[in-house]
Protein backbone atom coordinates (compact mmCIF):
# COMPACT_ATOMS: atom_id res chain seq x y z
CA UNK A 1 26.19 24.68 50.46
CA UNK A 2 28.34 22.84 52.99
CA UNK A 3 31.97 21.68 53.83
CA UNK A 4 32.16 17.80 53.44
CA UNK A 5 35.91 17.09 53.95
CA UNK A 6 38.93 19.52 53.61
CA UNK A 7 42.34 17.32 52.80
CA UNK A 8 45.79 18.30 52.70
CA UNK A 9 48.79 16.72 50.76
CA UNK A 10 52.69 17.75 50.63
CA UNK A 11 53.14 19.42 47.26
CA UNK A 12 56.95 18.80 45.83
CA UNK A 13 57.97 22.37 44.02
CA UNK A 14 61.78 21.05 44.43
CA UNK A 15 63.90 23.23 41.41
CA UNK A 16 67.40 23.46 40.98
CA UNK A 17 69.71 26.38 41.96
CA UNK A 18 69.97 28.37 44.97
CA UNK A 19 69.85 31.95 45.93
CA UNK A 20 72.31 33.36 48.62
CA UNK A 21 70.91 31.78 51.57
CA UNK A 22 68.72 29.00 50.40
CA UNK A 23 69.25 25.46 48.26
CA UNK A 24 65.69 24.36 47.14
CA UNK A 25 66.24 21.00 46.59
CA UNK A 26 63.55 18.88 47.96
CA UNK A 27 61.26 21.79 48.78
CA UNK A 28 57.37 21.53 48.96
CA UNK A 29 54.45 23.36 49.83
CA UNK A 30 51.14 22.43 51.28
CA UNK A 31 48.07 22.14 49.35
CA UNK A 32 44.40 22.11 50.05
CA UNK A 33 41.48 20.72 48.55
CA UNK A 34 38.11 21.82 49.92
CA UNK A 35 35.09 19.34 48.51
CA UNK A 36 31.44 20.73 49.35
CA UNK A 37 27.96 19.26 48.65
CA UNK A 38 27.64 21.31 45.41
CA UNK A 39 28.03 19.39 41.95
CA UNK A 40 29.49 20.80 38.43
CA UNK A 41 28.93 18.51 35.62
CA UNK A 42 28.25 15.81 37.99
CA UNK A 43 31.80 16.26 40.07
CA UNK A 44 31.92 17.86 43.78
CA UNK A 45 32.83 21.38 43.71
CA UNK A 46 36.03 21.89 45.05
CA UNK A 47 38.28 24.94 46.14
CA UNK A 48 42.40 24.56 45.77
CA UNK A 49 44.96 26.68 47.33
CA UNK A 50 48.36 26.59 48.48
CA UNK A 51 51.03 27.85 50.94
CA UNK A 52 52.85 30.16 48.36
CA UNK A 53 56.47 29.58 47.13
CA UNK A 54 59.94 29.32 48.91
CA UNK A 55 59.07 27.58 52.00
CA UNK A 56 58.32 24.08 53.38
CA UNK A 57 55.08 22.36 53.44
CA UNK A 58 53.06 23.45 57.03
CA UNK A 59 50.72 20.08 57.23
CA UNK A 60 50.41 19.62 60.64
CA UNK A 61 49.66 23.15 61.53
CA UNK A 62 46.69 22.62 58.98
CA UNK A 63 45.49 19.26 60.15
CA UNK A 64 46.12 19.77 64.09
CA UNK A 65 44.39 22.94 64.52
CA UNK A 66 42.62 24.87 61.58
CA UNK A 67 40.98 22.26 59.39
CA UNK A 68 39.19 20.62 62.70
CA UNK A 69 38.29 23.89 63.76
CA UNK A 70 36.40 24.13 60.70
CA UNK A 71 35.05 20.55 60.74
CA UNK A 72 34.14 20.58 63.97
CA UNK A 73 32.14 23.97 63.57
CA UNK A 74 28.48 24.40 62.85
CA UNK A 75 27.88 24.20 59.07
CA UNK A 76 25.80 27.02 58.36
CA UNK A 77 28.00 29.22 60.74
CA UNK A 78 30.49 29.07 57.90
CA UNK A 79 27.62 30.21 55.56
CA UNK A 80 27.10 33.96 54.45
CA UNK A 81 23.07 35.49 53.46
CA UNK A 82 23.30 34.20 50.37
CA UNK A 83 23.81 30.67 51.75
CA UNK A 84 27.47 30.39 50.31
CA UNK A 85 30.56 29.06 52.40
CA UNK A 86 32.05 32.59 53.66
CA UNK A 87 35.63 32.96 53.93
CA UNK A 88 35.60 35.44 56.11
CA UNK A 89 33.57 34.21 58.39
CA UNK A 90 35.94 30.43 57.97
CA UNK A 91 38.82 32.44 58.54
CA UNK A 92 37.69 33.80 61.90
CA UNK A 93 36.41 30.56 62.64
CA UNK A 94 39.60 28.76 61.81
CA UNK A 95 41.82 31.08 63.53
CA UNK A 96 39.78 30.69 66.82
CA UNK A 97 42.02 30.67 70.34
CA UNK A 98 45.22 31.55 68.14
CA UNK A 99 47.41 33.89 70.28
CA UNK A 100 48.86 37.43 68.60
CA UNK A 101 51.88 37.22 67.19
CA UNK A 102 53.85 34.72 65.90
CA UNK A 103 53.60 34.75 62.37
CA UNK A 104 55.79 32.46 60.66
CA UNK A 105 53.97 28.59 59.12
CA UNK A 106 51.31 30.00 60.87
CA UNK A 107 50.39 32.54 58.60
CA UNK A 108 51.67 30.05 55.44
CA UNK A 109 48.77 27.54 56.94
CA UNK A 110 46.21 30.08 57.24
CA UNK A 111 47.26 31.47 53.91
CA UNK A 112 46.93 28.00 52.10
CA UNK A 113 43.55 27.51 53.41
CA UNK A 114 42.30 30.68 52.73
CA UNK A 115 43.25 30.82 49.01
CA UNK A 116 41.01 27.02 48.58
CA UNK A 117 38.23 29.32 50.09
CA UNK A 118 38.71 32.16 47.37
CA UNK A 119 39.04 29.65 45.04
CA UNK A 120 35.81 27.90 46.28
CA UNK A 121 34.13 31.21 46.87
CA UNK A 122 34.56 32.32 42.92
CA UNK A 123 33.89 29.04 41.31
CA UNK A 124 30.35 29.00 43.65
CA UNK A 125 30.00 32.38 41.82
CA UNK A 126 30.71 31.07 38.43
CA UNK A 127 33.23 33.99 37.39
CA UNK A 128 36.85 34.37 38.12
CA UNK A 129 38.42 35.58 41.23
CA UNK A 130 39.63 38.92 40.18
CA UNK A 131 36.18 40.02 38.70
CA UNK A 132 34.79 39.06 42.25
CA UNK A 133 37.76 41.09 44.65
CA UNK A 134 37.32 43.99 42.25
CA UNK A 135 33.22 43.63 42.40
CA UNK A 136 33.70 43.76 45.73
CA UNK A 137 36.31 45.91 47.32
CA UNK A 138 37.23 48.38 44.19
CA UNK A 139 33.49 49.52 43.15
CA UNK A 140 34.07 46.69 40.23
CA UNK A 141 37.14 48.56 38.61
CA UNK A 142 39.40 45.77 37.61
CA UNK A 143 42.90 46.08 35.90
CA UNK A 144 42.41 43.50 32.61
CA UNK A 145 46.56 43.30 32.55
CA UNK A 146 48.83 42.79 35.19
CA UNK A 147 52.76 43.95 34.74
CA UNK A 148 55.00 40.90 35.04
CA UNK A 149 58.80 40.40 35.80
CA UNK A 150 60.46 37.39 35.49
CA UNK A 151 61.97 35.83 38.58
CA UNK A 152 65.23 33.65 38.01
CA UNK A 153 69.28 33.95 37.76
CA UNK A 154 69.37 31.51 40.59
CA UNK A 155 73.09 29.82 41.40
CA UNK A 156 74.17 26.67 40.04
CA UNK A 157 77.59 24.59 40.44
CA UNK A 158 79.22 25.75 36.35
CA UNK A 159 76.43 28.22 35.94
CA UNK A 160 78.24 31.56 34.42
CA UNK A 161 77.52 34.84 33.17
CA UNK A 162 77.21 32.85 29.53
CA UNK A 163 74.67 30.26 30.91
CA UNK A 164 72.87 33.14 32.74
CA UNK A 165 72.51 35.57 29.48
CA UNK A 166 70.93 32.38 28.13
CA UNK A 167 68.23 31.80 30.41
CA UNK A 168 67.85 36.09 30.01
CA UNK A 169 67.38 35.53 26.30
CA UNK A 170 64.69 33.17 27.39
CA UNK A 171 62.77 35.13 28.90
CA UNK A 172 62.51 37.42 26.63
CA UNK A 173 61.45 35.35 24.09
CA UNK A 174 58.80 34.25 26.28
CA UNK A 175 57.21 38.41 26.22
CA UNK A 176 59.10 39.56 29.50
CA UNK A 177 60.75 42.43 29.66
CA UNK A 178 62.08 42.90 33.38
CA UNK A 179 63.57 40.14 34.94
CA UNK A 180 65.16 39.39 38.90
CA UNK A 181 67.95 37.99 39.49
CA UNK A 182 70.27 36.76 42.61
CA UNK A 183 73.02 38.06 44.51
CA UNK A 184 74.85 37.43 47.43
CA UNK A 185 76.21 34.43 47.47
CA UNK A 186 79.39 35.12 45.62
CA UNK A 187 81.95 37.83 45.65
CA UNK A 188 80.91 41.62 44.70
CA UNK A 189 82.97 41.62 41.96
CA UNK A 190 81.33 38.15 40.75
CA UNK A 191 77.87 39.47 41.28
CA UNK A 192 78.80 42.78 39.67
CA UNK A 193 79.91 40.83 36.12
CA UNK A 194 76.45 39.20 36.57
CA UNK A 195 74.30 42.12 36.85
CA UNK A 196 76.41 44.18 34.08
CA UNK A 197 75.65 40.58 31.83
CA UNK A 198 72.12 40.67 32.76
CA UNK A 199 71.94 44.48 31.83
CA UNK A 200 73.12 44.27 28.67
CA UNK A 201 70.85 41.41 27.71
CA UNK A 202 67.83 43.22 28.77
CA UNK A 203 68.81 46.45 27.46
CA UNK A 204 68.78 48.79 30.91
CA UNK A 205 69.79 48.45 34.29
CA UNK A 206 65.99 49.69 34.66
CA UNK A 207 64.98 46.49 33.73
CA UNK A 208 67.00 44.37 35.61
CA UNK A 209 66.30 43.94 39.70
CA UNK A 210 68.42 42.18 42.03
CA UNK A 211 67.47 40.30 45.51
CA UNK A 212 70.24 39.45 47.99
CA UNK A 213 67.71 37.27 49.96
CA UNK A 214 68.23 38.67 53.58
CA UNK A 215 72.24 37.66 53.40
CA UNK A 216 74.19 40.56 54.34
CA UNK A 217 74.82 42.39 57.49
CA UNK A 218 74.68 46.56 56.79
CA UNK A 219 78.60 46.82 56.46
CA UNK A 220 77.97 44.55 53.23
CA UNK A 221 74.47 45.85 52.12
CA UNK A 222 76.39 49.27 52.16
CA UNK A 223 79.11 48.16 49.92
CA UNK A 224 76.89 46.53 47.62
CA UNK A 225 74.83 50.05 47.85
CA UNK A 226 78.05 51.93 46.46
CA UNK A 227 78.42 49.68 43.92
CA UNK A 228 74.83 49.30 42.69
CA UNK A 229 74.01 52.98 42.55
CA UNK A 230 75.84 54.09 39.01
CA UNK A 231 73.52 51.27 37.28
CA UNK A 232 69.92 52.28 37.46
CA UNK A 233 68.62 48.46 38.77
CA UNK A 234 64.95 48.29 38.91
CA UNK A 235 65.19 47.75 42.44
CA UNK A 236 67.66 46.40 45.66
CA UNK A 237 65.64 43.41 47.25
CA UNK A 238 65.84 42.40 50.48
CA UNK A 239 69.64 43.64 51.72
CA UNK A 240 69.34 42.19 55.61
CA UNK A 241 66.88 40.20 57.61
CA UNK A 242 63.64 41.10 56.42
CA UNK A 243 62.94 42.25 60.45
CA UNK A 244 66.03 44.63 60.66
CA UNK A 245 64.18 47.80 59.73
CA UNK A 246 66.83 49.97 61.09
CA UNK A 247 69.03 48.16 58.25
CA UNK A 248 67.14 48.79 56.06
CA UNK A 249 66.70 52.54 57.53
CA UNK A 250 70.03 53.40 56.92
CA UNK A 251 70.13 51.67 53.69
CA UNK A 252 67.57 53.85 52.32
CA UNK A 253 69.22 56.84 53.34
CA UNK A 254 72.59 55.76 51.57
CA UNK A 255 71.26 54.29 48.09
CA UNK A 256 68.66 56.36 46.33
CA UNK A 257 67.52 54.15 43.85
CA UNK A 258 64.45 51.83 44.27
CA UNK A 259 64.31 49.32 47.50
CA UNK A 260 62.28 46.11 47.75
CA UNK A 261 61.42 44.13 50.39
CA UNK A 262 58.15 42.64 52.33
CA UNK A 263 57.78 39.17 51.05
CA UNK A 264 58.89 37.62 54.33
CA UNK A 265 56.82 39.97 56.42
CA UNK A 266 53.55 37.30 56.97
CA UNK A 267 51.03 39.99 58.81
CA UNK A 268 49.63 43.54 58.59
CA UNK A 269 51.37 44.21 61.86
CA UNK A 270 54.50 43.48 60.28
CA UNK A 271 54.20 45.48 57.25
CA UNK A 272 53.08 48.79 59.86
CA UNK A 273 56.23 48.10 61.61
CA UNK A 274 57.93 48.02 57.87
CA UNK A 275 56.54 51.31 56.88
CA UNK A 276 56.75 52.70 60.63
CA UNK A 277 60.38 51.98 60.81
CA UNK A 278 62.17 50.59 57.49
CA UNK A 279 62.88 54.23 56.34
CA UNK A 280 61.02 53.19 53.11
CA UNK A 281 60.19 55.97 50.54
CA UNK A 282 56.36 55.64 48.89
CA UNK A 283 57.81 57.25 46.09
CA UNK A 284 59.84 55.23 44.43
CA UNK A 285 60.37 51.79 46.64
CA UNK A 286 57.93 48.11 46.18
CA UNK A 287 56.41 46.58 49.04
CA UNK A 288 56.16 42.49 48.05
CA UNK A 289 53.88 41.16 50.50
CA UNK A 290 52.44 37.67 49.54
CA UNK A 291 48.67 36.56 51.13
CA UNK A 292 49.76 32.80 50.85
CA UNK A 293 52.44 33.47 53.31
CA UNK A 294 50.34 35.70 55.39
CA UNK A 295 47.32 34.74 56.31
CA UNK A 296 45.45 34.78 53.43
CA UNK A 297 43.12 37.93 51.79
CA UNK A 298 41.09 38.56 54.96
CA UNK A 299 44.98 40.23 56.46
CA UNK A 300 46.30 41.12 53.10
CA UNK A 301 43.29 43.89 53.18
CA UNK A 302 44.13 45.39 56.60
CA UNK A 303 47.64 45.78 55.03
CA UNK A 304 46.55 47.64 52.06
CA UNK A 305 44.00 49.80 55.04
CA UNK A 306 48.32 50.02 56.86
CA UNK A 307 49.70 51.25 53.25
CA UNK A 308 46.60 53.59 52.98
CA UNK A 309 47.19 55.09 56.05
CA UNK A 310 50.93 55.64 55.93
CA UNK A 311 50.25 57.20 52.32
CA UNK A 312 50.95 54.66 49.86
CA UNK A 313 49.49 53.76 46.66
CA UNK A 314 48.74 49.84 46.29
CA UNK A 315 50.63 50.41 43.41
CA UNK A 316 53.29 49.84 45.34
CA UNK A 317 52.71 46.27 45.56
CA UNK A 318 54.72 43.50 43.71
CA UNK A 319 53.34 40.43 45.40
CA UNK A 320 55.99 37.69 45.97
CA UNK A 321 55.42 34.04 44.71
CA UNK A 322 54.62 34.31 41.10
CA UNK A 323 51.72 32.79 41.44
CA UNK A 324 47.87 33.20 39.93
CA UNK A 325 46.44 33.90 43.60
CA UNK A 326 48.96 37.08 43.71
CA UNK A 327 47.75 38.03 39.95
CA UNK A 328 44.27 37.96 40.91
CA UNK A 329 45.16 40.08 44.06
CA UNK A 330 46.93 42.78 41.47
CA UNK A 331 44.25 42.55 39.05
CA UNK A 332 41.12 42.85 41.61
CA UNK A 333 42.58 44.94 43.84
CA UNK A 334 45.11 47.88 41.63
CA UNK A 335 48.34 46.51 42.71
CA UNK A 336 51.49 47.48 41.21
CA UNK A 337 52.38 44.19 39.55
CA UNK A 338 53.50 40.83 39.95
CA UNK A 339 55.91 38.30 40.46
CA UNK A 340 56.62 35.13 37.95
CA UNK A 341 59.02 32.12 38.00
CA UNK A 342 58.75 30.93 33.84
CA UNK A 343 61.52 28.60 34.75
CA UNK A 344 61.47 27.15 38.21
CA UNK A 345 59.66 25.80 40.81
CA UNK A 346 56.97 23.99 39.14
CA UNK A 347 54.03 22.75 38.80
CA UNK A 348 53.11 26.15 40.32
CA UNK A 349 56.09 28.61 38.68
CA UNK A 350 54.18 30.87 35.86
CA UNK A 351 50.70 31.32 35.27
CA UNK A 352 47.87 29.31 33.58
CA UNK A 353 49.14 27.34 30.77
CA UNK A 354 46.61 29.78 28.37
CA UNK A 355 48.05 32.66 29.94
CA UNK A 356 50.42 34.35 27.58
CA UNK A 357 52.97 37.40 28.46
CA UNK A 358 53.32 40.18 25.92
CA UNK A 359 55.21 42.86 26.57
CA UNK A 360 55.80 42.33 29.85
CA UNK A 361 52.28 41.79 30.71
CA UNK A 362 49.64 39.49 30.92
CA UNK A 363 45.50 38.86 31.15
CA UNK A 364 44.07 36.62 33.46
CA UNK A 365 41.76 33.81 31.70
CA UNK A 366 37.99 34.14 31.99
CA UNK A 367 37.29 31.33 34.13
CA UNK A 368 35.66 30.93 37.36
CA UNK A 369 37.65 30.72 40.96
CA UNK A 370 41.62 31.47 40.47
CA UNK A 371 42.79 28.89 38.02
CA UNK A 372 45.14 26.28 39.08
CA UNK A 373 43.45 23.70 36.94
CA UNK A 374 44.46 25.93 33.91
CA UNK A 375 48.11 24.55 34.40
CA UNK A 376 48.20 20.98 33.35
CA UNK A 377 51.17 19.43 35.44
CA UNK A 378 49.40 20.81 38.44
CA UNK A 379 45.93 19.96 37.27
CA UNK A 380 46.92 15.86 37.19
CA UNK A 381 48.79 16.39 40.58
CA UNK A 382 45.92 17.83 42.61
CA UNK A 383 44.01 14.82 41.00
CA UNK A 384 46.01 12.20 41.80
CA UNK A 385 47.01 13.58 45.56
CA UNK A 386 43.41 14.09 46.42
CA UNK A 387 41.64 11.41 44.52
CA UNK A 388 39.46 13.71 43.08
CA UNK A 389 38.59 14.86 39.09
CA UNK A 390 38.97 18.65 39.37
CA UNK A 391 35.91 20.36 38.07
């Protein structure tokens, strides 16, 4: 098996809305198409992945640095025993002369290019991604559903509590039965009617979570604290800067209920520091740490060996991103759960188009690598970008 050409396009994921700090209008992604040697059905095998959701596009760290690495490299150094492309052994290669620290597009680079190899790697295999990370790393125990929450209530010009119990409804309808949605970027007392509206569409403040995006300072996280506690929320995401760990510290001693945060922490370094320093409590708060921002699976694992260690159950674990390279990660690997955007940020929001939620939960389809040919919008963009017929 060998590399022939590894290409990377801009992928446009622009939605509408905002949350408290960030207007996604014209946002994109990177994506990566790795073509090898092998044939199916008379096509080049290829591997896809992508930089994750919610930030911009990271091309030139990709074709400056890591891609030539990898092009440049010996062809069967990149090989494993069984004569298969290796991603582990890609990874090291394409992270070669990289200095510690630093992990910002970085990481969303690495991440892109690692999830084409996983991708790659299962479709090589001829069974799907989660069957392989289980096979391999949970002595072949894999979880056949995956809990689900729907990610959404985003801000837009007109939008109000009616318009937002509407899109609530929706959800619902589609088989969800938690949902996430914003806060921050109005007054407490707006935000407040919002939550109390999403509450009683969803039946529980248990089922209704709420992410403020890294907006406030810890005089404001405090006074949304107060004023969250007497309604039971799923969980408090992200309060303050996603690096402030003594805010979040003293957050967690103030608010009892559930905290959130992790999915802008891109390396296992990072999420030590987190559960060194962030005052979080194993027993009731979710870590959201997402491989396509952070370097891909080859990290994500030393971060589960950091949660391990600290005593925490990857349970914990709500990957960020809602997308079908984080559900393979819950599924192989025990996590807690996972992310979804039903609504937004497509062609990658939601999960293959065969994919169906029930109950708040879903199965993964039974086809080989992780998928993203299973959605159809995406399917005819990766063709047309890369000029190739997906196999």
């Amino acid at each position: 098996m060998k590399i022939l050409n590894i290409l990377e396009k801009p992928l446009p994921i622009t939605s509408p809305g905002a949350n408290a700090v960030v207007d996604f209008a014209g946002l994109t992604t990177s994506a990566v198409a790795i073509v090898t040697d092998r044939t199916v059905g008379g096509r080049p095998l290829v591997g896809y992945g992508f930089g994750s959701i919610g930030r911009w596009s990271v091309g030139g760290i990709l074709r400056d640095r890591m891609i030539p690495r990898l092009m440049r490299a010996d062809p069967e150094a990149l090989l494993d025993e069984a004569g298969l492309v290796d991603p582990f052994r890609c990874w090291d290669v394409a992270m070669r002369n990289e200095k510690p620290g630093g992990h910002g597009d970085r990481a969303a680079a690495m991440g892109a290019l690692d999830m084409a190899l996983w991708d790659l790697r299962a479709k090589a295999e001829e069974r799907p991604l989660y069957r392989l990370l289980a096979d391999r790393f949970r002595g072949g125990e894999a979880d056949r559903e995956v809990a689900v929450y729907a990610a959404g209530g985003y801000y837009r010009p007109g939008k109000g509590t009616s318009a937002l119990e509407d899109e609530l409804k929706g959800y619902l309808d589609l088989g969800y039965r938690e949902v996430k949605i914003k806060i921050g970027a109005v007054p407490l007392a707006e935000d407040l009617a919002r939550i109390e509206a999403a509450i009683r569409v969803m039946g529980g403040g248990e089922r209704v979570a709420v992410d403020a995006n890294g907006r406030f300072d810890l005089a404001r996280a405090l006074d949304y604290a107060r004023a969250l506690a007497p309604l039971g929320l799923r969980w408090f995401e992200e309060a303050g800067d996603p690096l402030d760990y003594r805010l979040q510290a003293v957050l967690a001693e103030a608010y009892e209920g559930p905290l959130a945060t992790g999915e802008n922490l891109f390396s296992h370094q990072d999420a030590r520091n987190l559960l060194r320093y962030g005052g979080m409590r194993a027993d009731r708060d979710i870590l959201q740490f997402d491989c396509g921002l952070a370097y891909g699976l080859p990290d994500y694992l030393r971060t589960l060996e950091e949660l391990r260690l600290h005593g925490w159950s990857p349970r914990s674990i709500h990957p960020h991103g809602g997308h079908q390279m984080s559900l393979h990660l819950a599924a192989g690997l025990g996590l807690g759960g996972n992310e979804s955007y039903p609504g937004v940020f497509q062609p990658l929001g939601g999960f293959a188009d065969v994919s169906e939620v029930r109950e708040g939960r879903v199965t993964l389809p039974e086809v080989p690598g992780v998928g993203l040919e299973l959605k159809a919008g995406l399917r005819a963009w990766l063709a047309e970008a890369f000029e190739l017929a997906p196999a």
